[in-house]
C-alpha atoms as a PDB file:
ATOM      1  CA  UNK A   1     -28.815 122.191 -40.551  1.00  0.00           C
ATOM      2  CA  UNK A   2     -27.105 125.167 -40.591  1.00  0.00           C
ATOM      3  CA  UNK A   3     -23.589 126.666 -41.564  1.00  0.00           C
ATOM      4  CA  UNK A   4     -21.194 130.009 -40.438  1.00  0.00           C
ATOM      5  CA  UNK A   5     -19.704 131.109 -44.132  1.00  0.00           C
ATOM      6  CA  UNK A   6     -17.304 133.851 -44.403  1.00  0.00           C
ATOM      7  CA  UNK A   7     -17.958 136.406 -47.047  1.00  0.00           C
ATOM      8  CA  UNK A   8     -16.926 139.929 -48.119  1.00  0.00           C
ATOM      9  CA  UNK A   9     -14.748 139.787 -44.748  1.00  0.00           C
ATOM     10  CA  UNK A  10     -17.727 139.178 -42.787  1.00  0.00           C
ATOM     11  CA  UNK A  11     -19.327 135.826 -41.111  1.00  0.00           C
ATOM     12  CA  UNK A  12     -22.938 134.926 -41.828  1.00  0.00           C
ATOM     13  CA  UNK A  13     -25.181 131.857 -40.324  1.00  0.00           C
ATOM     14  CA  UNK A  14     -27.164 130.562 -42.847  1.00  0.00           C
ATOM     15  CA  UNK A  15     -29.362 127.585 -42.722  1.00  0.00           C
ATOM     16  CA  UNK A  16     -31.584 126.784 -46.546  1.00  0.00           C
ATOM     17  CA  UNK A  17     -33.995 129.090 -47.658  1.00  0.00           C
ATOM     18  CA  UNK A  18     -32.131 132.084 -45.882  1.00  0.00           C
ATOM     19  CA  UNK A  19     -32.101 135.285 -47.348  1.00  0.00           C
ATOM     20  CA  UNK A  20     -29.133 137.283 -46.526  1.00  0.00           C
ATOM     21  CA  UNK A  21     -27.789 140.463 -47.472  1.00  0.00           C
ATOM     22  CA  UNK A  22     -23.944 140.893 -48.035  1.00  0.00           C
ATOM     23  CA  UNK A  23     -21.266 143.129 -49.407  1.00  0.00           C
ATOM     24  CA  UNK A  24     -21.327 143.223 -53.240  1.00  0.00           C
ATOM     25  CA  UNK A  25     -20.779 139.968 -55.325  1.00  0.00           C
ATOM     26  CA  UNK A  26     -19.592 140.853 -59.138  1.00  0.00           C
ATOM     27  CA  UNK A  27     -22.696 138.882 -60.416  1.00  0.00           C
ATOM     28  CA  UNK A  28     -26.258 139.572 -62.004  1.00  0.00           C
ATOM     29  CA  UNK A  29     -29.549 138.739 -60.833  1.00  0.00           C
ATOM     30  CA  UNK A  30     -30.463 134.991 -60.919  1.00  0.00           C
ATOM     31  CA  UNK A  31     -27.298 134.133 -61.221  1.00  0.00           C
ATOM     32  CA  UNK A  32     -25.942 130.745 -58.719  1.00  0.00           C
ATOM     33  CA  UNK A  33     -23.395 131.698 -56.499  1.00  0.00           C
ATOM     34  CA  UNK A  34     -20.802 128.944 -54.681  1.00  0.00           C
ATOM     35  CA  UNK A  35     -19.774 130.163 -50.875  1.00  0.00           C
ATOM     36  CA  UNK A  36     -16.715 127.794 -50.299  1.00  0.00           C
ATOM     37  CA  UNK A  37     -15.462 129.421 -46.875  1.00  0.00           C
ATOM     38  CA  UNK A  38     -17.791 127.589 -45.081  1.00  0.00           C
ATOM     39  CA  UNK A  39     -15.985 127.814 -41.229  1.00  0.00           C
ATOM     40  CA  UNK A  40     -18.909 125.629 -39.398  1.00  0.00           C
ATOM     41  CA  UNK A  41     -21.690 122.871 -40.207  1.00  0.00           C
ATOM     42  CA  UNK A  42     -24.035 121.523 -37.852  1.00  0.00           C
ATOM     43  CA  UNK A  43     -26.663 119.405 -38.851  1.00  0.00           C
ATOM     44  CA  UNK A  44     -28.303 118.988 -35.227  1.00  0.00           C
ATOM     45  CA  UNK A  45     -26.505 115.933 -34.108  1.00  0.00           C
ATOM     46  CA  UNK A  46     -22.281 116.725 -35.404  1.00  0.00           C
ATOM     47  CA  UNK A  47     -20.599 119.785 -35.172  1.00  0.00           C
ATOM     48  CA  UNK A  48     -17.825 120.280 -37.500  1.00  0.00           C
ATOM     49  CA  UNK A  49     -15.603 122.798 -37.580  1.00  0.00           C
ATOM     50  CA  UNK A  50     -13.252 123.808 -39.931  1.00  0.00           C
ATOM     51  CA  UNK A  51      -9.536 124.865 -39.055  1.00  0.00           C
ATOM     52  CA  UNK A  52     -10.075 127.554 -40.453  1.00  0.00           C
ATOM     53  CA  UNK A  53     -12.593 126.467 -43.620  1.00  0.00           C
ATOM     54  CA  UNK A  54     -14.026 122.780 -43.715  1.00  0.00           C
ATOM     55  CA  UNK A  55     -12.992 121.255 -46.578  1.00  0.00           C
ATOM     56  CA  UNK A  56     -15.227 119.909 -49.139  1.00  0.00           C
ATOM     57  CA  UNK A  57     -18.224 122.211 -48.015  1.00  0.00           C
ATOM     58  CA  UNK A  58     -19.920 124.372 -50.139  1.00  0.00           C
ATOM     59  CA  UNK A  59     -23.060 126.412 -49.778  1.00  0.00           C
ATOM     60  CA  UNK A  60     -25.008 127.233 -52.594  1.00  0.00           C
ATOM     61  CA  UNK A  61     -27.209 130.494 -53.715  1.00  0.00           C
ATOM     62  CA  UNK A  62     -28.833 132.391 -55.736  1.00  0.00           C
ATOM     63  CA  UNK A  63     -29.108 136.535 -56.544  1.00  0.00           C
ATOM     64  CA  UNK A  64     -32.257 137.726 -56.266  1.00  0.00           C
ATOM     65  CA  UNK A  65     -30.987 141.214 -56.229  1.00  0.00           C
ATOM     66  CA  UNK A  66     -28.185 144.091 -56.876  1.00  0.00           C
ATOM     67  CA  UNK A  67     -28.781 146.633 -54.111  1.00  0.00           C
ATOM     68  CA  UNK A  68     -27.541 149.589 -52.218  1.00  0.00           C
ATOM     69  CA  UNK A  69     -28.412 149.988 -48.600  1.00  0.00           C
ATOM     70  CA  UNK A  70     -30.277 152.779 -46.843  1.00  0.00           C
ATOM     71  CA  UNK A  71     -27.515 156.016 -46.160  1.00  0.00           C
ATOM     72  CA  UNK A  72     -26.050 156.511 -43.228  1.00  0.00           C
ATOM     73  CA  UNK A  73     -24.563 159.944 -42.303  1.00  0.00           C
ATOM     74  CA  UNK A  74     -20.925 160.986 -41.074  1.00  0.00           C
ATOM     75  CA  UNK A  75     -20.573 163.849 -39.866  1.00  0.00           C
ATOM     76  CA  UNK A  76     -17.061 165.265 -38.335  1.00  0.00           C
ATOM     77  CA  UNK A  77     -16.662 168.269 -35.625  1.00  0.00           C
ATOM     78  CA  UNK A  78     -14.301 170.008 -33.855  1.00  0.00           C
ATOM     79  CA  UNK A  79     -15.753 171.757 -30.623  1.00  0.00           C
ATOM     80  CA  UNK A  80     -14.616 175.660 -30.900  1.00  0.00           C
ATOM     81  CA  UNK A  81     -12.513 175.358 -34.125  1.00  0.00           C
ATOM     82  CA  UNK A  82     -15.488 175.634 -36.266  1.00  0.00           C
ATOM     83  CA  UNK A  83     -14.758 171.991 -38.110  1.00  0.00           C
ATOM     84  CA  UNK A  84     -17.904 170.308 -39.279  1.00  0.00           C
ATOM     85  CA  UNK A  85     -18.099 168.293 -41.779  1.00  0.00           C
ATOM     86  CA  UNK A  86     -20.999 166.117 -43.018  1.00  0.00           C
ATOM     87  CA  UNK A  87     -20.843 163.365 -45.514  1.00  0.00           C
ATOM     88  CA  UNK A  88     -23.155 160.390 -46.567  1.00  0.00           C
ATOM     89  CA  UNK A  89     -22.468 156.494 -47.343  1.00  0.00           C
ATOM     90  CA  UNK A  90     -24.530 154.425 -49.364  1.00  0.00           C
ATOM     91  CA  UNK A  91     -23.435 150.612 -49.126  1.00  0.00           C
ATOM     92  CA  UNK A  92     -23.777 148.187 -52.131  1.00  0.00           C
ATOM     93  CA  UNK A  93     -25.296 145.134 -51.258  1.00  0.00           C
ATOM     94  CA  UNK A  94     -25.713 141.518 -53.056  1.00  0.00           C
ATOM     95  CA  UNK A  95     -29.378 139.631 -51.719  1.00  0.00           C
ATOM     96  CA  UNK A  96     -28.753 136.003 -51.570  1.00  0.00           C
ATOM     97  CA  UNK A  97     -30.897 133.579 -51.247  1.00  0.00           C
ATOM     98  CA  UNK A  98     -29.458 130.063 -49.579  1.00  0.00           C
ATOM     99  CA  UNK A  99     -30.567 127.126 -51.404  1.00  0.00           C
ATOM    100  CA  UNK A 100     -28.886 124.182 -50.144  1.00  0.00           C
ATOM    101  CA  UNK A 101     -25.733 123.689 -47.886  1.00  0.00           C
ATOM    102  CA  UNK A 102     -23.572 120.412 -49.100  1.00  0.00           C
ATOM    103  CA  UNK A 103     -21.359 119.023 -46.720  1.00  0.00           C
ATOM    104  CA  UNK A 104     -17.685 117.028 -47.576  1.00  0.00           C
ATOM    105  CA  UNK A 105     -18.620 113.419 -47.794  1.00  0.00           C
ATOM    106  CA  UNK A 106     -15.545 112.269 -45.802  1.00  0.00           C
ATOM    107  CA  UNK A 107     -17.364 114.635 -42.794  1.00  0.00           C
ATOM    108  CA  UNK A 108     -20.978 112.885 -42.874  1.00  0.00           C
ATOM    109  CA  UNK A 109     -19.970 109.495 -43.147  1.00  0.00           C
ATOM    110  CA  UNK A 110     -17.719 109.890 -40.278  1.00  0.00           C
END
């Protein structure tokens, strides 16, 4: 079974047990976290999908960790003007880890 949720403007897959990384949640470590845009479950034999979200689905997680990602480097020029400039990013990150996906009962017992 596995489900697309939408998060922090961004779609993930996740199927249980998945650890993702996404854009910063305002929660601590250990703390269980409720993904309600859910946009897609399949369990193997249905399909459903959700116009946009399916309603009734949630998938669960947990925090394992506050993060920042690795940096990444922009850097601006302008050939023959001397223009350079160079800046870095670092990105704050939330690690979740998926622990179960619950479907609405009105879409398995279709």
């Amino acid at each position: 079974m596995f489900a697309i949720v939408k998060t922090g403007g961004k779609q993930y897959r996740v199927t249980e047990n998945n650890i993702i990384r996404v854009e910063k949640l305002d929660v601590e470590a250990g703390a269980k976290v409720s993904l309600d845009q859910v946009l897609m479950i399949c369990d193997g034999k249905k399909t459903t999908v959700g116009l946009p979200l399916v309603k009734g689905a949630i998938v669960e997680a947990t925090v394992l960790e506050q993060m920042r990602d690795r940096k990444i480097i922009v850097f601006k020029k302008k050939r023959r003007q001397n223009y350079r400039r160079k800046k870095g990013h670092r990105q704050h990150l939330t690690v979740l880890k998926i622990i179960k996906i619950v479907a609405a009962k009105s879409q398995t017992e279709e």
